[in-house]
PDB file of N, CA and C in Angstrom:
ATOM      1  N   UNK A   1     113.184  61.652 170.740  1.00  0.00           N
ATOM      2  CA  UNK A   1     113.354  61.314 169.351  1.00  0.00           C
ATOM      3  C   UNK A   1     113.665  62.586 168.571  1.00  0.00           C
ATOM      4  N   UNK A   2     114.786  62.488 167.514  1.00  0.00           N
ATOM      5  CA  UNK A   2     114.950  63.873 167.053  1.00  0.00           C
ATOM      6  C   UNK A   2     114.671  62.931 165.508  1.00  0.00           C
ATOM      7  N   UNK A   3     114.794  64.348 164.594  1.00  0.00           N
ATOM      8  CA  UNK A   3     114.568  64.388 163.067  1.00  0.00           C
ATOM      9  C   UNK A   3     115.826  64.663 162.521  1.00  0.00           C
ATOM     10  N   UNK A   4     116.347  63.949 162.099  1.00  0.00           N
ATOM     11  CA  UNK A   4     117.695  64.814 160.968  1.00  0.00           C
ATOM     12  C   UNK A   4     117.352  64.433 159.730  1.00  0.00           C
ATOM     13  N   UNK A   5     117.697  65.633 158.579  1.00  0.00           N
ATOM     14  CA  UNK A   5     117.533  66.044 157.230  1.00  0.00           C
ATOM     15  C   UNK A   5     118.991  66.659 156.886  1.00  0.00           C
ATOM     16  N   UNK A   6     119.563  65.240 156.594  1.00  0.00           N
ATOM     17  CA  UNK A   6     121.240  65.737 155.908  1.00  0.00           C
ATOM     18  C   UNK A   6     121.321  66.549 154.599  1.00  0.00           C
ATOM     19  N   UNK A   7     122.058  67.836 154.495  1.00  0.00           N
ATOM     20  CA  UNK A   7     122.145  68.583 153.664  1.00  0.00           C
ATOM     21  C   UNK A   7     123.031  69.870 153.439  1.00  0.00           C
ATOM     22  N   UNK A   8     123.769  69.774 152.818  1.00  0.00           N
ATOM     23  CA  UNK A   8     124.624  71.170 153.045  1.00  0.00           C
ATOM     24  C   UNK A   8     123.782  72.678 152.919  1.00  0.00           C
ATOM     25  N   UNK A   9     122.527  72.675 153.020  1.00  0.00           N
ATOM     26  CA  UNK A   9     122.068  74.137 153.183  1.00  0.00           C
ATOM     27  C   UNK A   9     120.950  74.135 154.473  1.00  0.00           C
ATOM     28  N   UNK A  10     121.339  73.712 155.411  1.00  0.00           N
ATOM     29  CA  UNK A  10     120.223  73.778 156.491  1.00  0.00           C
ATOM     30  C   UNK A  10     119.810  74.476 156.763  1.00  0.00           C
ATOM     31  N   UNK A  11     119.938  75.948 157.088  1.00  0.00           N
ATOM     32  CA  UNK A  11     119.332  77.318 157.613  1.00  0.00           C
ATOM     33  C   UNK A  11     118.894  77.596 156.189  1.00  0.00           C
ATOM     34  N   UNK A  12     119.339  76.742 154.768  1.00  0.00           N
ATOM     35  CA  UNK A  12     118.023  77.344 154.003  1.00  0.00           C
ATOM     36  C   UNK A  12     116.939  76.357 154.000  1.00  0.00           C
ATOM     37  N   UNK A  13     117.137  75.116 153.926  1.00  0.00           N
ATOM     38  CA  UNK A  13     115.652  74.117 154.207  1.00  0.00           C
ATOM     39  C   UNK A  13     115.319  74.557 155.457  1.00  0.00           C
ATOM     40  N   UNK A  14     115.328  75.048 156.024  1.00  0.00           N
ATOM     41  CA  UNK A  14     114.415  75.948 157.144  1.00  0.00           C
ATOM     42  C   UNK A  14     113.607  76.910 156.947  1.00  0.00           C
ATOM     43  N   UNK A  15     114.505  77.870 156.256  1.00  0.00           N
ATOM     44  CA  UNK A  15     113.995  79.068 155.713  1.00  0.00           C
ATOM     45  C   UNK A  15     112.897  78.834 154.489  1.00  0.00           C
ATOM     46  N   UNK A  16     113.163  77.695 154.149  1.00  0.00           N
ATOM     47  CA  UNK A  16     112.079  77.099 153.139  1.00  0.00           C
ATOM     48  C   UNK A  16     110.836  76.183 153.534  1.00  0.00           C
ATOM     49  N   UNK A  17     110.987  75.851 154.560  1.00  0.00           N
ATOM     50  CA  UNK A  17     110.155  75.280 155.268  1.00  0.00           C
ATOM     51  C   UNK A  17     109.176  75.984 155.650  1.00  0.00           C
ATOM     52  N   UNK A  18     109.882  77.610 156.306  1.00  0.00           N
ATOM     53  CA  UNK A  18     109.100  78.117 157.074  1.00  0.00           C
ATOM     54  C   UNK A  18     107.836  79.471 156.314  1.00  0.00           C
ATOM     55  N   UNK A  19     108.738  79.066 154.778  1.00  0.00           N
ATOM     56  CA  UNK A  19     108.016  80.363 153.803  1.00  0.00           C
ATOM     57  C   UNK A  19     107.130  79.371 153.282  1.00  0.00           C
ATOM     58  N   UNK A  20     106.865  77.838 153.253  1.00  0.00           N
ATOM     59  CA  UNK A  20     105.958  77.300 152.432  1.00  0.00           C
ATOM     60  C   UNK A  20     104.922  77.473 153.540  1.00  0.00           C
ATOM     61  N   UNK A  21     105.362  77.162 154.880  1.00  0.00           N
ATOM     62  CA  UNK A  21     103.852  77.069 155.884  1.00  0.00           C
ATOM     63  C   UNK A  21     103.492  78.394 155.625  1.00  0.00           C
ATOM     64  N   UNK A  22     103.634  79.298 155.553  1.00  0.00           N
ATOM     65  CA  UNK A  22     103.450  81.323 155.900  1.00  0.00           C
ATOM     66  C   UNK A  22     102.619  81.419 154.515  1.00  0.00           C
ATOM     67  N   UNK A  23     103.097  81.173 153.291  1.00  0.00           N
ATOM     68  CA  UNK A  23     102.923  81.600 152.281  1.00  0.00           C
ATOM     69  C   UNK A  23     101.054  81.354 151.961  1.00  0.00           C
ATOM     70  N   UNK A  24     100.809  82.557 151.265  1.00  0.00           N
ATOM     71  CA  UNK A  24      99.447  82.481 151.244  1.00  0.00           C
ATOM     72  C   UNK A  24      98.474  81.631 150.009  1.00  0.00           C
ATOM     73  N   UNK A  25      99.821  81.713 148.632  1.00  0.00           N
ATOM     74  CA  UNK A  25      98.910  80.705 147.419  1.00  0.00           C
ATOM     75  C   UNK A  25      99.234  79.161 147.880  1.00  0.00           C
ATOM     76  N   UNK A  26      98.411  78.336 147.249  1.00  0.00           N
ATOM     77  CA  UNK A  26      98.146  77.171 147.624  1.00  0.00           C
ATOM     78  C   UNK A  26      99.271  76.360 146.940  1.00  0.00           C
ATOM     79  N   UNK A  27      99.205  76.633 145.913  1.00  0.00           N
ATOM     80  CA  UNK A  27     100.141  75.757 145.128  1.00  0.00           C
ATOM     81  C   UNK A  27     102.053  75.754 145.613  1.00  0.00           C
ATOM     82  N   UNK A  28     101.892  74.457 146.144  1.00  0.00           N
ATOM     83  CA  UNK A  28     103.247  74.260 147.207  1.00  0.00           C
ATOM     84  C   UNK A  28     103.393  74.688 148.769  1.00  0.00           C
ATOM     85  N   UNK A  29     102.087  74.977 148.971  1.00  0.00           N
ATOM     86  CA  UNK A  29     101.906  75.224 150.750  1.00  0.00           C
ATOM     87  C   UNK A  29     102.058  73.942 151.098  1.00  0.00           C
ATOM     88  N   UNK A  30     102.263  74.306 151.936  1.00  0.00           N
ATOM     89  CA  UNK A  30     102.655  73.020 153.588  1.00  0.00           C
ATOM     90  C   UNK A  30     101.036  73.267 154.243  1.00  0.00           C
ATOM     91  N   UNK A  31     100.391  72.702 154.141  1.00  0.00           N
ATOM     92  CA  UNK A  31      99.297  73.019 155.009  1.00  0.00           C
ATOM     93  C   UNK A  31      98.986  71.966 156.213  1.00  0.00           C
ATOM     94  N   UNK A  32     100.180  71.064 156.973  1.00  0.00           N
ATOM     95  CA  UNK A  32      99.641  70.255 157.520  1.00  0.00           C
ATOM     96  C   UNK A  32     100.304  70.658 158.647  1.00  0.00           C
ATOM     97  N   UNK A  33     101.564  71.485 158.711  1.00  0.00           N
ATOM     98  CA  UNK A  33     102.105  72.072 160.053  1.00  0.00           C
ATOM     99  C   UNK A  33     101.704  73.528 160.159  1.00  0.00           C
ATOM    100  N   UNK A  34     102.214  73.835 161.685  1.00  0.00           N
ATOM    101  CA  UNK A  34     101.767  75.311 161.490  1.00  0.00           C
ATOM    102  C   UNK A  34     103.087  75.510 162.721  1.00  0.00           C
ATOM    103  N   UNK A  35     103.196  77.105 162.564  1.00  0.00           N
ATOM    104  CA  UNK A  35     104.378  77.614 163.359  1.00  0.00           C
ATOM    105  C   UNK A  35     103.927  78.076 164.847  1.00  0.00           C
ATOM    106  N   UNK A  36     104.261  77.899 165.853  1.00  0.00           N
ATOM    107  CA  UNK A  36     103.566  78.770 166.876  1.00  0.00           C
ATOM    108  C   UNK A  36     103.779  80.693 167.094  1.00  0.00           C
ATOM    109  N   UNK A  37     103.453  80.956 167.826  1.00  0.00           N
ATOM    110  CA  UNK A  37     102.941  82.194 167.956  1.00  0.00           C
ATOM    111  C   UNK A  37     105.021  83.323 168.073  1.00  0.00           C
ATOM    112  N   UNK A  38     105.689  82.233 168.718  1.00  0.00           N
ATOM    113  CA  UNK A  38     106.681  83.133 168.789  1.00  0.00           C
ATOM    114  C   UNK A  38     107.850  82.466 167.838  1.00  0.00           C
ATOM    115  N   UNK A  39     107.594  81.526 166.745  1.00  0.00           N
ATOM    116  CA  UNK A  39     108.245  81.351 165.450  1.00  0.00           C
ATOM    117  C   UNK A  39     109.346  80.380 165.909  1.00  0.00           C
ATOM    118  N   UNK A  40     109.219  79.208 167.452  1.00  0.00           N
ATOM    119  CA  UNK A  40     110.263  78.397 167.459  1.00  0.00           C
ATOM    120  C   UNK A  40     109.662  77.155 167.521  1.00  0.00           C
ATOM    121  N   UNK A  41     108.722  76.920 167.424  1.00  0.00           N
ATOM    122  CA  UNK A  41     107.966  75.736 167.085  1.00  0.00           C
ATOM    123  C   UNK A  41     107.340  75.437 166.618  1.00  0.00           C
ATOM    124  N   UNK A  42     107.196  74.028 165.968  1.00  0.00           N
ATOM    125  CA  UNK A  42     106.204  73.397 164.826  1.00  0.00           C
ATOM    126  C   UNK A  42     105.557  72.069 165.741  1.00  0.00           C
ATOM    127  N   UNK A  43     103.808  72.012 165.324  1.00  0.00           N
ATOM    128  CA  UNK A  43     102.843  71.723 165.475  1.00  0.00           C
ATOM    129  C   UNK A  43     102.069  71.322 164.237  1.00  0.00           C
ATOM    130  N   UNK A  44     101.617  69.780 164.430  1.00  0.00           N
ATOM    131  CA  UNK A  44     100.999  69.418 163.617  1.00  0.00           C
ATOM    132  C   UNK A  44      99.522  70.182 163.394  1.00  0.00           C
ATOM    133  N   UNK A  45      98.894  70.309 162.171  1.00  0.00           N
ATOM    134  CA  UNK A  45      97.733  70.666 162.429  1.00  0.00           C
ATOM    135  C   UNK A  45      96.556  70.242 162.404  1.00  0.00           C
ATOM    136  N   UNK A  46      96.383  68.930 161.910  1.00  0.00           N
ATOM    137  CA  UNK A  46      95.152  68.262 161.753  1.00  0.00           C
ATOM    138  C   UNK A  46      94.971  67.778 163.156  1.00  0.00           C
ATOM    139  N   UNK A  47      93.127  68.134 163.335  1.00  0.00           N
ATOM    140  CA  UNK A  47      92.814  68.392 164.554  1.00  0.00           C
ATOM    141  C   UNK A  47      93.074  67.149 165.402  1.00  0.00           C
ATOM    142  N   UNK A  48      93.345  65.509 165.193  1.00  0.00           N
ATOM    143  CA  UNK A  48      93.310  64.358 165.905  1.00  0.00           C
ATOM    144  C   UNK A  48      95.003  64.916 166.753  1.00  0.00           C
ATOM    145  N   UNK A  49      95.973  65.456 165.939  1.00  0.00           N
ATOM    146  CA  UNK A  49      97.015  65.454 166.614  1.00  0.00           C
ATOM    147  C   UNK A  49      97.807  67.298 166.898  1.00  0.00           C
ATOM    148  N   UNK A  50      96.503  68.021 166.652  1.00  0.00           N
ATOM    149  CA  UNK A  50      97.258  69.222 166.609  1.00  0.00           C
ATOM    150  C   UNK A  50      97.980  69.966 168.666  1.00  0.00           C
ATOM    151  N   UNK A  51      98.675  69.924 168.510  1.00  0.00           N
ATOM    152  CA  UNK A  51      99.388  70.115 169.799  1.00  0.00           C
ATOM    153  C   UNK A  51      99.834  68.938 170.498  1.00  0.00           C
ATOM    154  N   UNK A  52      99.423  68.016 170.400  1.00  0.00           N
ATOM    155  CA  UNK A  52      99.877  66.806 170.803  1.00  0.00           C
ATOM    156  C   UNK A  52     101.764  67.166 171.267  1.00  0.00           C
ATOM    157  N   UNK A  53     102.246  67.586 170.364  1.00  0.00           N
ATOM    158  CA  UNK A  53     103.742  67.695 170.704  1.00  0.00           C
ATOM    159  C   UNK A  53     104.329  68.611 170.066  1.00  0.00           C
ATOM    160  N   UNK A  54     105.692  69.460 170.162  1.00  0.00           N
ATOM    161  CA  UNK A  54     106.049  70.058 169.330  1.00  0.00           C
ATOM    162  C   UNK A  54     107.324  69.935 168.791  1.00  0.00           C
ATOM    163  N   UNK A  55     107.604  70.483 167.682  1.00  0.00           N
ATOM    164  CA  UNK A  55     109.240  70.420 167.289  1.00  0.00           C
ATOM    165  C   UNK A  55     109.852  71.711 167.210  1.00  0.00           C
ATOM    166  N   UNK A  56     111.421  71.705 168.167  1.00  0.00           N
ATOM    167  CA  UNK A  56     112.008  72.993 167.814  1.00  0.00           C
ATOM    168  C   UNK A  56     112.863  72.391 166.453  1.00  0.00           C
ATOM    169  N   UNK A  57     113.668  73.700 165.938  1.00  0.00           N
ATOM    170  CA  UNK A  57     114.480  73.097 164.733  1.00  0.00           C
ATOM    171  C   UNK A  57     115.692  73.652 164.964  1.00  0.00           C
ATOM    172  N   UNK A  58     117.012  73.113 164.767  1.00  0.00           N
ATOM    173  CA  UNK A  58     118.403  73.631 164.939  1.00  0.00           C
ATOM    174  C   UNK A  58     118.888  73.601 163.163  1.00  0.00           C
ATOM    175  N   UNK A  59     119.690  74.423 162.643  1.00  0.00           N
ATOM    176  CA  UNK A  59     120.231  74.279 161.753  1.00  0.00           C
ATOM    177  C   UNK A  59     121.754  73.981 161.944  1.00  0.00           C
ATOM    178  N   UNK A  60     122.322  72.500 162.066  1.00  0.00           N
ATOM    179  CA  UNK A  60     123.647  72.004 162.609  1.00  0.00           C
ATOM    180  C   UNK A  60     124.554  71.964 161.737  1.00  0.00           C
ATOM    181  N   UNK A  61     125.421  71.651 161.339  1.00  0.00           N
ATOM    182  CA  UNK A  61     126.237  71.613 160.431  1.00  0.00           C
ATOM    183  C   UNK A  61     125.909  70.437 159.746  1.00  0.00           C
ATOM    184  N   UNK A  62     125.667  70.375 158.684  1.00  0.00           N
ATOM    185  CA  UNK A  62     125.551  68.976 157.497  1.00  0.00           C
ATOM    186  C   UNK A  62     124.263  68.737 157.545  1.00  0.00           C
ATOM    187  N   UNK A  63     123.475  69.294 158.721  1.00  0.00           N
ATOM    188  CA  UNK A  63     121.880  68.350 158.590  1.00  0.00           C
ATOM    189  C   UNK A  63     120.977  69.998 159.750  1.00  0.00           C
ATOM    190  N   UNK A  64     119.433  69.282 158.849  1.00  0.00           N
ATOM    191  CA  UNK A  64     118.994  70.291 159.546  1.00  0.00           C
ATOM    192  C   UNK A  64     118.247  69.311 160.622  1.00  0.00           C
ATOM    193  N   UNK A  65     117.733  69.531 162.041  1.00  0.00           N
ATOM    194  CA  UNK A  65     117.921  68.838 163.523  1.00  0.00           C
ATOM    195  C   UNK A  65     115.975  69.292 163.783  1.00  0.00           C
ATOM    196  N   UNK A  66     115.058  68.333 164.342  1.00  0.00           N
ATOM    197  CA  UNK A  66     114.297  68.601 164.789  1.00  0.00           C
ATOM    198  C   UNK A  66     114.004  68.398 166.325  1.00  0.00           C
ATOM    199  N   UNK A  67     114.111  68.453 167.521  1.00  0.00           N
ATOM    200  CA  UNK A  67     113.646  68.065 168.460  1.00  0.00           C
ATOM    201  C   UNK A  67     112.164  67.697 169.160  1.00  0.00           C
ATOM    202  N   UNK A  68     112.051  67.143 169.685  1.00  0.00           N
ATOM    203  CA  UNK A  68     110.176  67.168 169.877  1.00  0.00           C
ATOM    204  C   UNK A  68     110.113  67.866 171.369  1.00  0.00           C
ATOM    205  N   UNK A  69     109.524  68.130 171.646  1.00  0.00           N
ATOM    206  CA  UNK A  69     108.923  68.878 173.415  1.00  0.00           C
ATOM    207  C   UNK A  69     107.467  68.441 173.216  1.00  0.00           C
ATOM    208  N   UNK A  70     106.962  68.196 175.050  1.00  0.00           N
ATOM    209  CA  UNK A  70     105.540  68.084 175.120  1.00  0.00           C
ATOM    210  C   UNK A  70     104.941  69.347 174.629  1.00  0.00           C
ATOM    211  N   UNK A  71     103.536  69.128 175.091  1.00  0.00           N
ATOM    212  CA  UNK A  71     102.906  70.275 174.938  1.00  0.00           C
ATOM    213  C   UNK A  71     103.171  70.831 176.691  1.00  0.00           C
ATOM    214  N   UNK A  72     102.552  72.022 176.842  1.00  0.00           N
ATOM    215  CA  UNK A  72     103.266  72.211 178.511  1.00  0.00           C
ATOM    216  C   UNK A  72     101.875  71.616 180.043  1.00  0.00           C
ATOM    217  N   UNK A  73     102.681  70.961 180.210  1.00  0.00           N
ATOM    218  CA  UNK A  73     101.570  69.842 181.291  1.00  0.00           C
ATOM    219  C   UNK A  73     101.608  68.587 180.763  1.00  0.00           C
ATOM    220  N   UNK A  74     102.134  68.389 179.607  1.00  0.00           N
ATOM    221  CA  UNK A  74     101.745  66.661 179.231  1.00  0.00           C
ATOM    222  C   UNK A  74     103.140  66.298 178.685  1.00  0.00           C
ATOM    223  N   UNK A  75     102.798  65.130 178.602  1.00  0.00           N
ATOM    224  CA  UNK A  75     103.422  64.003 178.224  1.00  0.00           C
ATOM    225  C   UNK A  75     103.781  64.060 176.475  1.00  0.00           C
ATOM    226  N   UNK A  76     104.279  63.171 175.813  1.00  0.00           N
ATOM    227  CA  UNK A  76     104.554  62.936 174.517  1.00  0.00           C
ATOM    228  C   UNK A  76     104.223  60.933 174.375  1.00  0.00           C
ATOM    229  N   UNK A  77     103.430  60.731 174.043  1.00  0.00           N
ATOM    230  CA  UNK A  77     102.838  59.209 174.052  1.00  0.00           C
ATOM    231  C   UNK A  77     103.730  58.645 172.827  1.00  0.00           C
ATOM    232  N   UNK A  78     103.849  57.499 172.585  1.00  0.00           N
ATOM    233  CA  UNK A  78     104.782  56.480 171.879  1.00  0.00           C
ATOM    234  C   UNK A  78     104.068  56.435 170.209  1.00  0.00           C
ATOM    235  N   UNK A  79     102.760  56.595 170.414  1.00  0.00           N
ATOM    236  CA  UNK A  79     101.932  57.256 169.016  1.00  0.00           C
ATOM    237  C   UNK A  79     101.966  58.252 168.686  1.00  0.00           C
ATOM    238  N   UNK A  80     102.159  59.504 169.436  1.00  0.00           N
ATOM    239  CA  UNK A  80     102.454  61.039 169.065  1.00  0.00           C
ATOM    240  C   UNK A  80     103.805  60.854 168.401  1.00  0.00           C
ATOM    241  N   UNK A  81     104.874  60.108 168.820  1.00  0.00           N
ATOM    242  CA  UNK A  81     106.195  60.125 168.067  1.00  0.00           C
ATOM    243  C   UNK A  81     106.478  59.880 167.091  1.00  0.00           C
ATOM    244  N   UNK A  82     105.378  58.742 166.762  1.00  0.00           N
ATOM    245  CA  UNK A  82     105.585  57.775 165.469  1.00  0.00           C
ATOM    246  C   UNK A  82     104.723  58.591 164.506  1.00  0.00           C
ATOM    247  N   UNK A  83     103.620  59.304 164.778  1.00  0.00           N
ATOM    248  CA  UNK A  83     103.174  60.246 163.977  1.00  0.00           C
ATOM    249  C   UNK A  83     103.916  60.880 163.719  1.00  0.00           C
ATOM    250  N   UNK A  84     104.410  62.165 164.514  1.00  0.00           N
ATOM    251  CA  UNK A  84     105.246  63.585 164.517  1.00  0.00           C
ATOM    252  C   UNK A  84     106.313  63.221 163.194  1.00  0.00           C
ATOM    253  N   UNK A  85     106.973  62.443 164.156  1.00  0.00           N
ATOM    254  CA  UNK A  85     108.523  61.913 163.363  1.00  0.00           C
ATOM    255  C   UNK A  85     107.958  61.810 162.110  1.00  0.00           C
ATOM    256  N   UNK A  86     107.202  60.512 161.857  1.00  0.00           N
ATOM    257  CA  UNK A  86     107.458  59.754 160.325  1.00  0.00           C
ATOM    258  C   UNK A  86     106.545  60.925 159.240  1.00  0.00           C
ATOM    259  N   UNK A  87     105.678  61.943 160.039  1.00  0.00           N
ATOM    260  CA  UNK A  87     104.582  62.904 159.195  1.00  0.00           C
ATOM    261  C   UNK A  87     105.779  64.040 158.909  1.00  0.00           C
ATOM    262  N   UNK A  88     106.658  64.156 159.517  1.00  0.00           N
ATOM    263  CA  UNK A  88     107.695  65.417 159.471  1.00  0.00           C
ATOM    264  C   UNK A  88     108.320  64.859 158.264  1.00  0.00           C
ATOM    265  N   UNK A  89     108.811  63.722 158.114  1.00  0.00           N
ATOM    266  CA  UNK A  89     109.814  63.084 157.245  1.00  0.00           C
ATOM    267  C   UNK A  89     109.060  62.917 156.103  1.00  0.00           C
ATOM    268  N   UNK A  90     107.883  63.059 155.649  1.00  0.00           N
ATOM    269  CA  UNK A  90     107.388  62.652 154.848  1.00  0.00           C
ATOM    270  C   UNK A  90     106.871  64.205 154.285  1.00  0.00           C
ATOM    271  N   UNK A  91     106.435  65.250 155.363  1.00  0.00           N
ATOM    272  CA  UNK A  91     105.898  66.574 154.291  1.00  0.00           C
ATOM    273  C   UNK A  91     107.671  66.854 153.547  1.00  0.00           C
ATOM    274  N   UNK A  92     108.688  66.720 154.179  1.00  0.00           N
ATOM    275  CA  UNK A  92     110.037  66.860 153.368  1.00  0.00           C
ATOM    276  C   UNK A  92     110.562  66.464 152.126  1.00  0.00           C
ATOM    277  N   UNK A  93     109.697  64.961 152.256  1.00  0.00           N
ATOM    278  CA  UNK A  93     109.869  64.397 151.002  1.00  0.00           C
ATOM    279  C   UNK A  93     109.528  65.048 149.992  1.00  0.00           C
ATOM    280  N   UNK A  94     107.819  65.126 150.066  1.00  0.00           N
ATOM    281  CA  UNK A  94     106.745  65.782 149.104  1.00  0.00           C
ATOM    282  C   UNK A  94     107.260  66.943 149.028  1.00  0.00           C
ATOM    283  N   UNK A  95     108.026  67.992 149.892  1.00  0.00           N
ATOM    284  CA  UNK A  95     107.847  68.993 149.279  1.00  0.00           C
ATOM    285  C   UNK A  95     109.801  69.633 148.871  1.00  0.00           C
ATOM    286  N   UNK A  96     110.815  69.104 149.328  1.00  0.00           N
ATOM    287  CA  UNK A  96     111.978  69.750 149.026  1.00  0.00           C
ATOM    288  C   UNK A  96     112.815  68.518 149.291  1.00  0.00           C
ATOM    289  N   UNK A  97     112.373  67.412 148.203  1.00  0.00           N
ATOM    290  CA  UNK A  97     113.385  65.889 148.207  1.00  0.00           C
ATOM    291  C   UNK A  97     114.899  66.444 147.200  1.00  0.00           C
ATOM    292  N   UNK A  98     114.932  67.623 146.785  1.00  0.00           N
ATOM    293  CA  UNK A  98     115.848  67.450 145.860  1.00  0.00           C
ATOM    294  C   UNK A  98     117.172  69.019 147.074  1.00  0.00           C
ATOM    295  N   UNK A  99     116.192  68.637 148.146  1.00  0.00           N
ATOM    296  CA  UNK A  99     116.947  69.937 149.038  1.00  0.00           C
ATOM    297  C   UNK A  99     117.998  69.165 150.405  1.00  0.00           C
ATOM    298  N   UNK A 100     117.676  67.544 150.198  1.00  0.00           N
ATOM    299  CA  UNK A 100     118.536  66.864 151.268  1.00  0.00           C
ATOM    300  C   UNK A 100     118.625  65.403 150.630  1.00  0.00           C
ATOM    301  N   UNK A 101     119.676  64.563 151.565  1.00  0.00           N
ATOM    302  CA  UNK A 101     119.997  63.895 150.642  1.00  0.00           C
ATOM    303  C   UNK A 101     119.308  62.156 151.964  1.00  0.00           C
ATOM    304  N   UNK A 102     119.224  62.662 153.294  1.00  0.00           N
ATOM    305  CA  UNK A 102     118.567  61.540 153.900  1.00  0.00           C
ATOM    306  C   UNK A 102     117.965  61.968 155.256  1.00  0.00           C
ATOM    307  N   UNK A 103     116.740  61.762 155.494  1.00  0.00           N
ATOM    308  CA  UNK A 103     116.243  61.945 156.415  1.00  0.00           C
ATOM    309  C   UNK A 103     115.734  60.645 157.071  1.00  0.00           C
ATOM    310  N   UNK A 104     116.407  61.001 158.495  1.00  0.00           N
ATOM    311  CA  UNK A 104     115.843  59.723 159.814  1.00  0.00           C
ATOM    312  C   UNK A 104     115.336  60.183 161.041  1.00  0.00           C
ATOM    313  N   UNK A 105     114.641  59.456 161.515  1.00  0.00           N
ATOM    314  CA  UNK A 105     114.227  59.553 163.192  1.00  0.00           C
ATOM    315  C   UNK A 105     115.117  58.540 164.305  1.00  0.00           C
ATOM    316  N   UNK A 106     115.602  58.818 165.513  1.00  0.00           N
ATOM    317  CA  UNK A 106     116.064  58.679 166.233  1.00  0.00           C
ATOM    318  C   UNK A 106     114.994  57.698 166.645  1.00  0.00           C
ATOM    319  N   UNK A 107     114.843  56.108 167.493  1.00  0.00           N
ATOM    320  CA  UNK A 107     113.863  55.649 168.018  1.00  0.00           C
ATOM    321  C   UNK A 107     113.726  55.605 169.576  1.00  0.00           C
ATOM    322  N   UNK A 108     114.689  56.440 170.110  1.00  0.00           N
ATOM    323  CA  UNK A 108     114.027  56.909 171.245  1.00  0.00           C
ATOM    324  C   UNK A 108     114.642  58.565 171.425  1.00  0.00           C
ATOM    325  N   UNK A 109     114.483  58.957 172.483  1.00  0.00           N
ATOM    326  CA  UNK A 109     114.555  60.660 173.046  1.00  0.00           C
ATOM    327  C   UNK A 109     115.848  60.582 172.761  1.00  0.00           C
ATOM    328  N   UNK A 110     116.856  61.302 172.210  1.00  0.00           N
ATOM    329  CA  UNK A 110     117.975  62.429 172.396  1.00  0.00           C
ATOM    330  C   UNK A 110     118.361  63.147 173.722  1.00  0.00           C
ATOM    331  N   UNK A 111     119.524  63.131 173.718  1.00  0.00           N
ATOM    332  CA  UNK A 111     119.678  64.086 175.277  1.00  0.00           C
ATOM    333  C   UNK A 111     119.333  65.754 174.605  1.00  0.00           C
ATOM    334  N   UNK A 112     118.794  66.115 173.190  1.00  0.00           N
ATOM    335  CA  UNK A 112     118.384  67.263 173.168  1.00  0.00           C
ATOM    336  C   UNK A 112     116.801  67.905 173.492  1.00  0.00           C
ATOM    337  N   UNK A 113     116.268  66.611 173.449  1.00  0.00           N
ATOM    338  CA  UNK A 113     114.792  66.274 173.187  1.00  0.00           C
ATOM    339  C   UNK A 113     114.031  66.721 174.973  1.00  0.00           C
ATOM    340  N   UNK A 114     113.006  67.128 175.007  1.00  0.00           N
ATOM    341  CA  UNK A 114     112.199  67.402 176.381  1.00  0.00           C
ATOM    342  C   UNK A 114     111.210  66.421 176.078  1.00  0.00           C
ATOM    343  N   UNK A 115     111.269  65.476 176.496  1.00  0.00           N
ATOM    344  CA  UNK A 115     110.034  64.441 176.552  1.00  0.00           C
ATOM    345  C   UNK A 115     109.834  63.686 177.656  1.00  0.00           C
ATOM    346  N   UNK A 116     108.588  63.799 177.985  1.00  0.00           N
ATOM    347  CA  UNK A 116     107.819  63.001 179.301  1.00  0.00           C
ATOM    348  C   UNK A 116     107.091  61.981 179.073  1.00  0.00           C
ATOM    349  N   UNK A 117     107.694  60.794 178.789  1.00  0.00           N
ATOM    350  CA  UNK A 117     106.833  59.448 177.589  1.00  0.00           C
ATOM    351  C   UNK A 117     105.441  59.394 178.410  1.00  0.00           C
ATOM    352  N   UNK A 118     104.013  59.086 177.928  1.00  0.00           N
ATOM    353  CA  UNK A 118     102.726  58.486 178.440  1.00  0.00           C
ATOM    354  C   UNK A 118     102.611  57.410 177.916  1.00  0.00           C
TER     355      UNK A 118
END
């Protein structure tokens, strides 16, 4: 399952994405994802689903691209997706709706996607 967020500035709704999670005042943080350790993946953070799965991000032409990957040893379950996906599409809304013009989820894997369904 991938994420697309149509928009003519994708490598900047990225770049904006990635300064609201980092950023240290509260007001307009992202506090529900977090970045991993070498800055190519996003992870939910509330503890019921934190690692559960991850998303890389591509900045494509017209839209910015999420992919999901397991965590490494597992699977990606049919509830981790429907979380990931529809919780991704929704911190976008709340926080940079005036930065794209439509965001969807794919309802099954992408040939870009690494997923091992459980």
């Amino acid at each position: 399952m991938a994420v697309y967020l149509e928009t003519d500035k994708p490598a900047q709704l990225l770049s904006e994405f990635n300064r609201r999670i980092k950023q240290t005042e509260q007001k307009g943080k992202i506090t529900t994802w977090e970045i991993s350790s070498d800055g190519k993946f996003y992870t939910h953070k509330s503890t019921e689903w934190k690692a559960q799965a991850w998303f890389a991000a591509a900045a494509d032409a017209g839209r910015l691209r999420f992919n999901i990957y397991p965590s490494k040893g597992k699977g990606v379950s049919i509830t981790a997706y429907g979380y990931y996906h529809g919780h991704l599409i929704e911190t976008f809304l709340n926080h940079f709706d005036g930065m794209f013009t439509l965001g969807s989820a794919t309802a099954y894997p992408t040939s870009q996607d690494s997923v091992k369904s459980t």
